[in-house]
Protein backbone atom coordinates (compact mmCIF):
# COMPACT_ATOMS: atom_id res chain seq x y z
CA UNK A 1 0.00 0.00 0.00
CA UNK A 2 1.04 3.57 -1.23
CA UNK A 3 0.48 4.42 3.04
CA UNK A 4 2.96 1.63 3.97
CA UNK A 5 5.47 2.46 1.02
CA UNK A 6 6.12 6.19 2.47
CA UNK A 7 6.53 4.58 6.32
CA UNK A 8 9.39 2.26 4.86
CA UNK A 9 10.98 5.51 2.90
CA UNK A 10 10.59 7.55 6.18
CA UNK A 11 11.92 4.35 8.18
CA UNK A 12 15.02 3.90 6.45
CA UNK A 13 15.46 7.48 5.62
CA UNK A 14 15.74 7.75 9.40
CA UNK A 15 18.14 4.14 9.94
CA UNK A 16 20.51 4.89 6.84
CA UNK A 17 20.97 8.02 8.00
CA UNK A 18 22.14 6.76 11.31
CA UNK A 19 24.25 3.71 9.82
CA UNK A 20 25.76 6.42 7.82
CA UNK A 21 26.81 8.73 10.92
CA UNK A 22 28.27 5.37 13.03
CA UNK A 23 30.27 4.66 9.78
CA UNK A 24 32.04 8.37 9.74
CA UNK A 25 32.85 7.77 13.17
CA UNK A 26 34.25 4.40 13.07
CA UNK A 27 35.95 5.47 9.50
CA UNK A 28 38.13 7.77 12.45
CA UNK A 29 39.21 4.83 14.91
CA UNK A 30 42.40 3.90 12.59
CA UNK A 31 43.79 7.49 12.73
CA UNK A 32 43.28 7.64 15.79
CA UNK A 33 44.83 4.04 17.03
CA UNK A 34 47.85 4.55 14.76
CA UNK A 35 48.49 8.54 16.40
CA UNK A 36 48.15 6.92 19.36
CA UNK A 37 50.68 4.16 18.78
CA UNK A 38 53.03 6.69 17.59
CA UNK A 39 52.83 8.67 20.56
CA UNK A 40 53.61 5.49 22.73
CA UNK A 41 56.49 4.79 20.15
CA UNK A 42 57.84 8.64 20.43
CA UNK A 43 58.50 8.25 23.92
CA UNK A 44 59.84 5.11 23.87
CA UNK A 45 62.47 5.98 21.64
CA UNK A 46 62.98 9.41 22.82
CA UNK A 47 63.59 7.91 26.39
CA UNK A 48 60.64 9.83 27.95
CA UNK A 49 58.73 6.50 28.68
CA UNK A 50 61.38 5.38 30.89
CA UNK A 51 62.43 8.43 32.33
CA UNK A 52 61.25 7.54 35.99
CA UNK A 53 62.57 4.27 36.11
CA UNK A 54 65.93 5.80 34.96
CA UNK A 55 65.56 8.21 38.17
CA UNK A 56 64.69 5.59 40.19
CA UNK A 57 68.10 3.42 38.49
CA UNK A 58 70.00 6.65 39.50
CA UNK A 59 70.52 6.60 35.38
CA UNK A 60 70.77 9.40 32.71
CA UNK A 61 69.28 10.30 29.23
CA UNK A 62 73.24 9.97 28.89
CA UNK A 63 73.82 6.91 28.92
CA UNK A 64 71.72 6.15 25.84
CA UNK A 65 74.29 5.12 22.88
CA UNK A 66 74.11 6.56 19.30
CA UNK A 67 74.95 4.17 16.46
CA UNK A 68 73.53 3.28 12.93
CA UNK A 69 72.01 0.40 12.24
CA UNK A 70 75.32 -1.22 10.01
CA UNK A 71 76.77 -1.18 13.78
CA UNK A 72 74.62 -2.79 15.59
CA UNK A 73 73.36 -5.51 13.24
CA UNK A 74 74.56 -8.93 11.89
CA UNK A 75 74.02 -8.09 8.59
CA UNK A 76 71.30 -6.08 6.43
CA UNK A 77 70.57 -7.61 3.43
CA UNK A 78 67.57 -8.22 1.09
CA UNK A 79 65.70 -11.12 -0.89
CA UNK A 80 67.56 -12.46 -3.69
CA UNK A 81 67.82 -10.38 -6.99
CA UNK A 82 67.87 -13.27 -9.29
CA UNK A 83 64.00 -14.52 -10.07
CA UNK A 84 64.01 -17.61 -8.27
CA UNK A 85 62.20 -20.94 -10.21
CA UNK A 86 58.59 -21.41 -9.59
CA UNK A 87 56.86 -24.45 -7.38
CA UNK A 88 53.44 -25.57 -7.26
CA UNK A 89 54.61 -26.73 -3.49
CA UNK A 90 58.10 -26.46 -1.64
CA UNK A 91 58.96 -23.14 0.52
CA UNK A 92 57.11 -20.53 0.66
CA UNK A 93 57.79 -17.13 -1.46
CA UNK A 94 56.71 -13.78 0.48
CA UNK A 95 55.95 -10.89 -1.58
CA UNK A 96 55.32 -7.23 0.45
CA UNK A 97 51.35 -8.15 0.22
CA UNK A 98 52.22 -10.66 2.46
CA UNK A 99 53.80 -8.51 4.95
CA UNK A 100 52.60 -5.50 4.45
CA UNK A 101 50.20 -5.53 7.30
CA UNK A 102 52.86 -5.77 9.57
CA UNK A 103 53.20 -9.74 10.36
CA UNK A 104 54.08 -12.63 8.46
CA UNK A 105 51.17 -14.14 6.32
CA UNK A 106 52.09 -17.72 4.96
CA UNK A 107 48.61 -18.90 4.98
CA UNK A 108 47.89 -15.74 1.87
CA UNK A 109 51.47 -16.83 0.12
CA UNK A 110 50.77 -17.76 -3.71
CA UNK A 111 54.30 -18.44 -4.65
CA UNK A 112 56.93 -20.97 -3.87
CA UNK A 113 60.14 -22.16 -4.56
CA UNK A 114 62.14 -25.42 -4.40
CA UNK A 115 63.63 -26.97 -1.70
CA UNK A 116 67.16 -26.55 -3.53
CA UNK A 117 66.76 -23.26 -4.13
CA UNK A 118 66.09 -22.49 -0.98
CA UNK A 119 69.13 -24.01 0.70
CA UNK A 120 71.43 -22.48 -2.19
CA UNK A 121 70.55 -19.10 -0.12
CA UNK A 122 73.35 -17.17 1.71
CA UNK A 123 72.46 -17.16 5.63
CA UNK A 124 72.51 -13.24 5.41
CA UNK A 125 69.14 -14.09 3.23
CA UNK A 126 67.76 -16.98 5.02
CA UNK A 127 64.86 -15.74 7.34
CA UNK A 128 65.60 -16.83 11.56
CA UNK A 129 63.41 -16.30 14.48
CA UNK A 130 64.26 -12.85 15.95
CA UNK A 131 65.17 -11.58 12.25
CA UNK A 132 62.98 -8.45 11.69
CA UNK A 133 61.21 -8.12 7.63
CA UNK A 134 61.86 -4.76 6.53
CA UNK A 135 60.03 -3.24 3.26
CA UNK A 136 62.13 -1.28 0.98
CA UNK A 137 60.06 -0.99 -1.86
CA UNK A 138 56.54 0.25 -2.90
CA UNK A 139 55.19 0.27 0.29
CA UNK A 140 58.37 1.15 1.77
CA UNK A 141 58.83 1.06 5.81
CA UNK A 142 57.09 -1.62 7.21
CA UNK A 143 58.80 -3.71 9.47
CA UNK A 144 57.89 -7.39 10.15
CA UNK A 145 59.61 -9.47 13.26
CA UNK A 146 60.23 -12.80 12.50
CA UNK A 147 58.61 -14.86 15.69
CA UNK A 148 58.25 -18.54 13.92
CA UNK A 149 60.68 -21.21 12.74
CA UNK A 150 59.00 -21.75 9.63
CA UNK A 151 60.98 -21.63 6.47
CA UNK A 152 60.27 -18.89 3.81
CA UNK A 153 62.09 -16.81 1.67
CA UNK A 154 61.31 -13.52 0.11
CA UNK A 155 61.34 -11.02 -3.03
CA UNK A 156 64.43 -8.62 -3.55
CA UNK A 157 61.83 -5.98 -2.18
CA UNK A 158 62.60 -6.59 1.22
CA UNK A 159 65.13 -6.61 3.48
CA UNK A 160 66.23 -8.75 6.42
CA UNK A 161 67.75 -7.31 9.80
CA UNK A 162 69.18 -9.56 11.53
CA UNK A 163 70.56 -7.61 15.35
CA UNK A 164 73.74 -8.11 16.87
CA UNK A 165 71.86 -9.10 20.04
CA UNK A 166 74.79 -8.29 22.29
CA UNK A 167 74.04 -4.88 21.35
CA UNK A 168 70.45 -4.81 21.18
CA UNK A 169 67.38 -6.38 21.92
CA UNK A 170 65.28 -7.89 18.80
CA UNK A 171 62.15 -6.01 20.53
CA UNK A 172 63.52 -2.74 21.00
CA UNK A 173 64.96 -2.34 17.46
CA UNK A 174 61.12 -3.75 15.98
CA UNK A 175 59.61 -1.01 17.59
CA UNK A 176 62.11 1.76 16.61
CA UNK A 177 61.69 0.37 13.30
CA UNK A 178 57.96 1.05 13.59
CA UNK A 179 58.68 4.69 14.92
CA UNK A 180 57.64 7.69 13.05
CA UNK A 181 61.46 8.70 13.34
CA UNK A 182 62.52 5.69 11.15
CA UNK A 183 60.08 6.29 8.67
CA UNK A 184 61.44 10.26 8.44
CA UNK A 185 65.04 8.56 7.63
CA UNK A 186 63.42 5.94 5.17
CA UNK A 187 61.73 8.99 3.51
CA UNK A 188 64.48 10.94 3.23
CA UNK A 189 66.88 8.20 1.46
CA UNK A 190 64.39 6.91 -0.82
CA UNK A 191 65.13 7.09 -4.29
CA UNK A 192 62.52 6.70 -7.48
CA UNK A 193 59.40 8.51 -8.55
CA UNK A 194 56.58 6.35 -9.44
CA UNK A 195 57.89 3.58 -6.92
CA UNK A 196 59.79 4.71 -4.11
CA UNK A 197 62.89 2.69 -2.91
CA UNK A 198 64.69 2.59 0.05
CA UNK A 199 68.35 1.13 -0.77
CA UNK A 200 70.23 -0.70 1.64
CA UNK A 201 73.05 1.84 1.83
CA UNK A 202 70.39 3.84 3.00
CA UNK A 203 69.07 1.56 5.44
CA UNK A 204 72.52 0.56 7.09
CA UNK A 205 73.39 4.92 7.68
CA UNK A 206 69.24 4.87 9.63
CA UNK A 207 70.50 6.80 12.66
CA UNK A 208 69.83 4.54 16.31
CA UNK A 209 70.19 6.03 19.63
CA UNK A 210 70.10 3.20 22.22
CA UNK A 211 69.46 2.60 25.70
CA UNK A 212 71.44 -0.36 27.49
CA UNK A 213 70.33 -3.71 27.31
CA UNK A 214 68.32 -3.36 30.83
CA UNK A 215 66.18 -0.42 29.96
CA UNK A 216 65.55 -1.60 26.03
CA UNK A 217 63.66 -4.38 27.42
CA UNK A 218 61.64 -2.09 29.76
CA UNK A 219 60.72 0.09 26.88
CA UNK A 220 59.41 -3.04 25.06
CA UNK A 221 57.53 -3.99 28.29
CA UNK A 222 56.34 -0.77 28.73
CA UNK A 223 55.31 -0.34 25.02
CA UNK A 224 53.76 -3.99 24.76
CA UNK A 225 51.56 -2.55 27.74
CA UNK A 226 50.17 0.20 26.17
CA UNK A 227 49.83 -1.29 22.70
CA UNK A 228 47.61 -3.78 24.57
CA UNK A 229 44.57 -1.79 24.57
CA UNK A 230 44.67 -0.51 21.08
CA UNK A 231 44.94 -3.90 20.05
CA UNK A 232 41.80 -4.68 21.74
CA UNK A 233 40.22 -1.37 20.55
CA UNK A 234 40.92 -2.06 16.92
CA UNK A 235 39.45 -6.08 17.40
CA UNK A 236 36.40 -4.01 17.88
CA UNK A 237 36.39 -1.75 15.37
CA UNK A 238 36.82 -4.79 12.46
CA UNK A 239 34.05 -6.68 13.82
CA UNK A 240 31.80 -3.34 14.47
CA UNK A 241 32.87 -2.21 10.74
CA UNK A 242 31.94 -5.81 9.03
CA UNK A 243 28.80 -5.37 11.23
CA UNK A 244 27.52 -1.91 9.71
CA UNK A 245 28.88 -3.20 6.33
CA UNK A 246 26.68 -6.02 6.27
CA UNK A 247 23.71 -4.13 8.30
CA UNK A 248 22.69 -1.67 5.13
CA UNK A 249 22.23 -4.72 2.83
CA UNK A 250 20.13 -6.06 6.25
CA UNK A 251 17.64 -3.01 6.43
CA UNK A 252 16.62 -2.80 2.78
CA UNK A 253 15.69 -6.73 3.30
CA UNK A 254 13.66 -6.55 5.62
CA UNK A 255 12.31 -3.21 4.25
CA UNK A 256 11.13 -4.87 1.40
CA UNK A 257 10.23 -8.36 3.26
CA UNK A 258 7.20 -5.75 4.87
CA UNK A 259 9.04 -6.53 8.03
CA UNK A 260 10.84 -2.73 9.05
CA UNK A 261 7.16 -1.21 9.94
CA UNK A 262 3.72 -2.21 11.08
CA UNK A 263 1.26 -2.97 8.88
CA UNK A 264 -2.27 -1.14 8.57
CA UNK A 265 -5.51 -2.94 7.78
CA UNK A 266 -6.66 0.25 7.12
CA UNK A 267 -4.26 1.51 4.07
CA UNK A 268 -5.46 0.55 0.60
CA UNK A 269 -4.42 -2.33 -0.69
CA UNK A 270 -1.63 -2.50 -3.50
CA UNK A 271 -3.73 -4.34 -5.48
CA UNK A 272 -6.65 -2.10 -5.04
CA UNK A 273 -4.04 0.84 -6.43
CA UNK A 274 -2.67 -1.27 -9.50
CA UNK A 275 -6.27 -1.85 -10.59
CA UNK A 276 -7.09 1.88 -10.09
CA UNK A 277 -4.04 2.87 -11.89
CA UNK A 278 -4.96 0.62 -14.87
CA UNK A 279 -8.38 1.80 -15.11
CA UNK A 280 -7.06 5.35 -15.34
CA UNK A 281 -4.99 4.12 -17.93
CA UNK A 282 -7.73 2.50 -20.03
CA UNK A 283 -10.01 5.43 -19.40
């Protein structure tokens, strides 16, 4: 009925318009999460999150050490730059897509490589627990901490850290990688125009100021802490986004199941109006 039709356009004039204003403010939660991660990183690095413990250690900003990232590292390398021979099984094959969200995904991996190709890598190239993924190309500046002992290897468009851990903690160096002030330095040596490359020489000079080994894993304590709840926060905002995703698609079913307003005995029927409209037609 003609009645009913403009209570389901009012009705859903009314719940759009409300889906629409939760998605603008859930479209805000990432900015926010990731300014607020990079405040929590900025002090960590800058030694400001540990400043009372270092009171309480009767330590100084000054005893933080200044290095590059050639000095305290094993070795920074990247993926081979030969194109390695294609598997339909064997080791896996990362590509950046499969990093770029900042872990390791070998479940989305679509390329592999032979078993004897893979051992014909150089160790400097052959991925270890504790290694940290670093993207140099494209999407440039993503690092990726190795936690697993699966075996994978990886395209010439990133690189592999791999600490001197007498120097410095795995954990630290993952999250000063992640800093805003390592991205600056990855900006600033990155060469190319349409795709933006950061080149190892580049990488190795990354300036690294560096608290002793005591304090580096307090930071990472201390930052693990207060990444915590933005972890949880964004786990809520993916399954409250696939929610109002799915929920227009939801309305306009049952809008035009009849089920989003009462009914009224009272309106005129539809067919009542087709057969009206057709006899104004004939007439």
């Amino acid at each position: 009925p003609l009645n009913e039709q403009i209570r389901i356009a009012n009705k859903l004039d009314s719940l759009l318009g409300k889906l629409q204003a939760t998605q603008k403010r859930l479209d805000k939660i990432p900015t926010l999460l990731k300014r607020y991660r990079q405040s929590v990183l900025a002090a960590a690095v800058s030694g400001e999150l540990t400043k009372e413990w270092r009171e309480e250690k009767g330590l100084s900003f000054s005893s933080w050490s200044d290095s590059t990232l050639d000095e305290i590292t094993l070795s920074v390398s990247d993926g081979d730059h030969q194109a390695p021979p294609r598997a339909d099984i064997g080791i896996p094959f990362l590509v950046i897509s499969n990093v770029s969200s900042g872990e390791i995904k070998l479940n989305e991996v679509s390329r592999w490589v032979t078993e004897e190709y893979f051992n014909s890598l150089k160790d400097i190239r052959t991925p270890k627990k504790g290694d940290i993924l670093y993207t140099v190309t494209g999407s440039f500046g993503i690092p990726v901490m190795v936690v697993g002992d699966e075996r994978f290897c990886f395209q010439r468009h990133i690189a592999i850290i791999k600490p001197d851990k007498e120097k410095i903690e795995t954990g630290f160096l993952f999250r000063y990688l992640q800093s805003s002030n390592a991205f600056e330095q990855a900006k600033s040596v990155a060469t190319g125009t349409a795709q933006k490359t950061v080149p190892l020489g580049g990488l190795r000079k990354f300036k690294i100021r560096y608290p002793k080994t005591e304090e580096q894993k307090q930071i990472v304590k201390r930052v693990e802490a207060l990444f915590k709840p933005a972890d949880q926060a964004e786990q809520h905002y993916q399954a409250a986004k696939q929610c109002t995703d799915k929920l227009t698609q939801s309305i306009l079913a049952k809008a035009f199941r009849g089920e989003l307003v009462p009914q009224d005995p009272n309106d005129e029927p539809a067919s009542e109006l087709l057969a009206r409209i057709q006899a104004e037609k004939d007439k």
